[in-house]
N, C-alpha and C. Protein backbone atom coordinates (compact mmCIF):
# COMPACT_ATOMS: atom_id res chain seq x y z
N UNK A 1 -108.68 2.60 -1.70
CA UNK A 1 -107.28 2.71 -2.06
C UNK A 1 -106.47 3.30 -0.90
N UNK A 2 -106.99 4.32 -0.22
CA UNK A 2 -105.85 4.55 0.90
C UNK A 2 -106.25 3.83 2.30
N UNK A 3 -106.85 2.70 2.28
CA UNK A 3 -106.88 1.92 3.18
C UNK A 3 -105.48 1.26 2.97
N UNK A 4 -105.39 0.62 1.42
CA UNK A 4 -104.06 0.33 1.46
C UNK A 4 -102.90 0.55 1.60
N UNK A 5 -102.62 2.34 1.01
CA UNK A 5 -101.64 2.78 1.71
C UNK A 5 -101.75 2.79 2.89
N UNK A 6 -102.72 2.99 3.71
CA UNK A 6 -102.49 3.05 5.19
C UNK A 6 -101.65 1.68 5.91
N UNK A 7 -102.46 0.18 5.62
CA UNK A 7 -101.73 -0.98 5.93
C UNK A 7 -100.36 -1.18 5.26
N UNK A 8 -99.60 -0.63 3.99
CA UNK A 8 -98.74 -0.77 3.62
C UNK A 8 -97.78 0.11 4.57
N UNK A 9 -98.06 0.89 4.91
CA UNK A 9 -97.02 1.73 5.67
C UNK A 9 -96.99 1.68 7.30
N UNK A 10 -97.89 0.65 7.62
CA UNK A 10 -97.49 -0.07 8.92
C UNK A 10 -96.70 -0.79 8.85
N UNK A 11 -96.39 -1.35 7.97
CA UNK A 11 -95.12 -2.52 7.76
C UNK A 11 -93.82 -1.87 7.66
N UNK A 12 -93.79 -0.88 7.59
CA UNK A 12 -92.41 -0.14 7.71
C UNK A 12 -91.85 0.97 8.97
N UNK A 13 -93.29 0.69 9.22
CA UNK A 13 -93.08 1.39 11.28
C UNK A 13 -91.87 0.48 11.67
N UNK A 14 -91.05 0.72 12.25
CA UNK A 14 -90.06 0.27 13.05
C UNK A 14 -90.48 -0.33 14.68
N UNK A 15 -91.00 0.59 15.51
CA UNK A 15 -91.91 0.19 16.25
C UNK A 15 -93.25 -0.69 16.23
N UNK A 16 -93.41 -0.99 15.92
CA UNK A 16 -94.57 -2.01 15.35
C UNK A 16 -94.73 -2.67 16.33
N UNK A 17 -93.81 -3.49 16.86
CA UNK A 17 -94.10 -4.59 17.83
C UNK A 17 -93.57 -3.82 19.50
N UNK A 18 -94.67 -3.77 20.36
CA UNK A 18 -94.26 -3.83 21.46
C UNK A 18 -93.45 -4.16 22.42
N UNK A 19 -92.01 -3.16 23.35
CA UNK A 19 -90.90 -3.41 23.43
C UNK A 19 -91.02 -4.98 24.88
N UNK A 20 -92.19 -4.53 25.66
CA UNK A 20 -91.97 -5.41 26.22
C UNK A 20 -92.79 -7.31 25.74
N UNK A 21 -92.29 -7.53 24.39
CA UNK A 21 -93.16 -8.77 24.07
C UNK A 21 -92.28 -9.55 24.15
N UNK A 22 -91.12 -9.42 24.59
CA UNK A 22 -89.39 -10.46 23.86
C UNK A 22 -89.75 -10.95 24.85
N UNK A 23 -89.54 -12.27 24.44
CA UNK A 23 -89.25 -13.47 25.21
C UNK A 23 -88.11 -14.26 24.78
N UNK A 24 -87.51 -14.47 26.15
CA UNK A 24 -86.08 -15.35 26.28
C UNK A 24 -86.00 -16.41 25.71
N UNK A 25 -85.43 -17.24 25.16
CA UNK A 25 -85.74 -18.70 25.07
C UNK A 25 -85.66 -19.83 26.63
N UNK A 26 -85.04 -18.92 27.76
CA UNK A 26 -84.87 -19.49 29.03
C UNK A 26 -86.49 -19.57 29.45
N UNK A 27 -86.83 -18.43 28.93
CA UNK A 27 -87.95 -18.34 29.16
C UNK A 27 -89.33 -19.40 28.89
N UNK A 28 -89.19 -19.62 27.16
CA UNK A 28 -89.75 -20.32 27.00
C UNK A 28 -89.22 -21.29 27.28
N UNK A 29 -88.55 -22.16 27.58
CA UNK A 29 -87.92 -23.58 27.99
C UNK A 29 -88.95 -23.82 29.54
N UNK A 30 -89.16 -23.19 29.93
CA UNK A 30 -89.46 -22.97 31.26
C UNK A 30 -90.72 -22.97 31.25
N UNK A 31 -91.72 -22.09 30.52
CA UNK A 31 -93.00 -22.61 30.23
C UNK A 31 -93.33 -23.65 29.56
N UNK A 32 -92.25 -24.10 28.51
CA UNK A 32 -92.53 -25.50 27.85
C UNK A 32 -92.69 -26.47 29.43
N UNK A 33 -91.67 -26.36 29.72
CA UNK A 33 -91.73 -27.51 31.20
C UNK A 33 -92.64 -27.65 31.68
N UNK A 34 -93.45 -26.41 32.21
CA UNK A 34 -94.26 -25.86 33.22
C UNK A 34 -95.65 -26.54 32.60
N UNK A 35 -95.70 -26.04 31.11
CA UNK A 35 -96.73 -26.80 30.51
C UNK A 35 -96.84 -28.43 30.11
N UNK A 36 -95.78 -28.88 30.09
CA UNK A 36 -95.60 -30.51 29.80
C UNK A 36 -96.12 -30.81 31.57
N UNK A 37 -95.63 -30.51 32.38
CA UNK A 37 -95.81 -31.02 33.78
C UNK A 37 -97.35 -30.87 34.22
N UNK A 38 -98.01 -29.67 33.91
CA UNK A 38 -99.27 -29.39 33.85
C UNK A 38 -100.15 -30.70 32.81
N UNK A 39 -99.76 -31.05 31.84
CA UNK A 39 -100.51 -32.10 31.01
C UNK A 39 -100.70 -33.85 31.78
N UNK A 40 -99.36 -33.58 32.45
CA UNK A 40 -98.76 -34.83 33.06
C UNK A 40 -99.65 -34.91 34.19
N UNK A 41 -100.03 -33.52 34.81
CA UNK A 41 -100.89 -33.54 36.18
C UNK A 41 -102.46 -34.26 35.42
N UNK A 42 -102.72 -33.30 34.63
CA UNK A 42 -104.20 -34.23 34.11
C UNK A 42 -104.39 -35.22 33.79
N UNK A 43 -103.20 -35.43 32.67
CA UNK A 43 -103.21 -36.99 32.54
C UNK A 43 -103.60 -38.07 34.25
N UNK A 44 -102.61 -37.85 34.84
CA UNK A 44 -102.63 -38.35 36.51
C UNK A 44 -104.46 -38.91 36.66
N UNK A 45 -104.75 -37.40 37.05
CA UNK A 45 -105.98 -36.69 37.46
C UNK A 45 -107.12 -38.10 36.52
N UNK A 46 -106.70 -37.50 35.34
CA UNK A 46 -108.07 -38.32 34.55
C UNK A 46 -107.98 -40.00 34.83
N UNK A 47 -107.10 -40.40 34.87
CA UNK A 47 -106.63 -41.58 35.14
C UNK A 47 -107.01 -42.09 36.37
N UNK A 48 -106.67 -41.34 37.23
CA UNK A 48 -107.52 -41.65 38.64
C UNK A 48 -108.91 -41.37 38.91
N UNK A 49 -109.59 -40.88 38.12
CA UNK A 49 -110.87 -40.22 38.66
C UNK A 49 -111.39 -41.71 37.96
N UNK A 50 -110.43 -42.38 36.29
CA UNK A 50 -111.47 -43.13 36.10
C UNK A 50 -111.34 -44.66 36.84
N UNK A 51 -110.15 -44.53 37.59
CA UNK A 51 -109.96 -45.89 38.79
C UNK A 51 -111.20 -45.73 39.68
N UNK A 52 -111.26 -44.12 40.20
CA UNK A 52 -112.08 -44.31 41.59
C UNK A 52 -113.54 -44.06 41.20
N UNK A 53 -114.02 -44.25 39.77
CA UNK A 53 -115.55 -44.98 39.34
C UNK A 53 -115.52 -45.70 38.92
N UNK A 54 -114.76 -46.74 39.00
CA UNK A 54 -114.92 -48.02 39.03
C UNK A 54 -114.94 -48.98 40.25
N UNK A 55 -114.21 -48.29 41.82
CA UNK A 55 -115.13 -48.27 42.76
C UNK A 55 -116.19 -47.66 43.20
N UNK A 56 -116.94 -46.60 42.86
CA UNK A 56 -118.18 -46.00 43.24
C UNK A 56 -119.18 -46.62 42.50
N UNK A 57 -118.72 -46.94 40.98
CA UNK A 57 -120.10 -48.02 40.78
C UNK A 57 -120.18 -49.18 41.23
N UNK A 58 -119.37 -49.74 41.83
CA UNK A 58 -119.49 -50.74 42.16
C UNK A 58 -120.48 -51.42 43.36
């Protein structure tokens, strides 16, 4: 039972969440990018690796 009070009265800490966790939305816009461009590189990558075994088996 006072496990529960204990977790019930974390939810009313004010501090709770760590001041430096905010993130911008500039922010995320920017890792969205960063990560779409990163997918786009592999995509590339896989695509070519499977062109250039289809000259090595050859």
């Amino acid at each position: 039972m006072d496990i529960k009070k204990n977790m019930g009265s974390s939810n009313n800490n004010p501090n709770f969440f760590y001041k430096e966790m905010i993130i911008t939305k500039k922010s995320l816009n920017e890792n969205q990018l960063k990560l779409t461009y990163q997918k786009q590189l592999i995509s590339d990558l896989d695509y070519k690796h499977k062109e250039w075994s289809k000259f090595v088996g050859s």
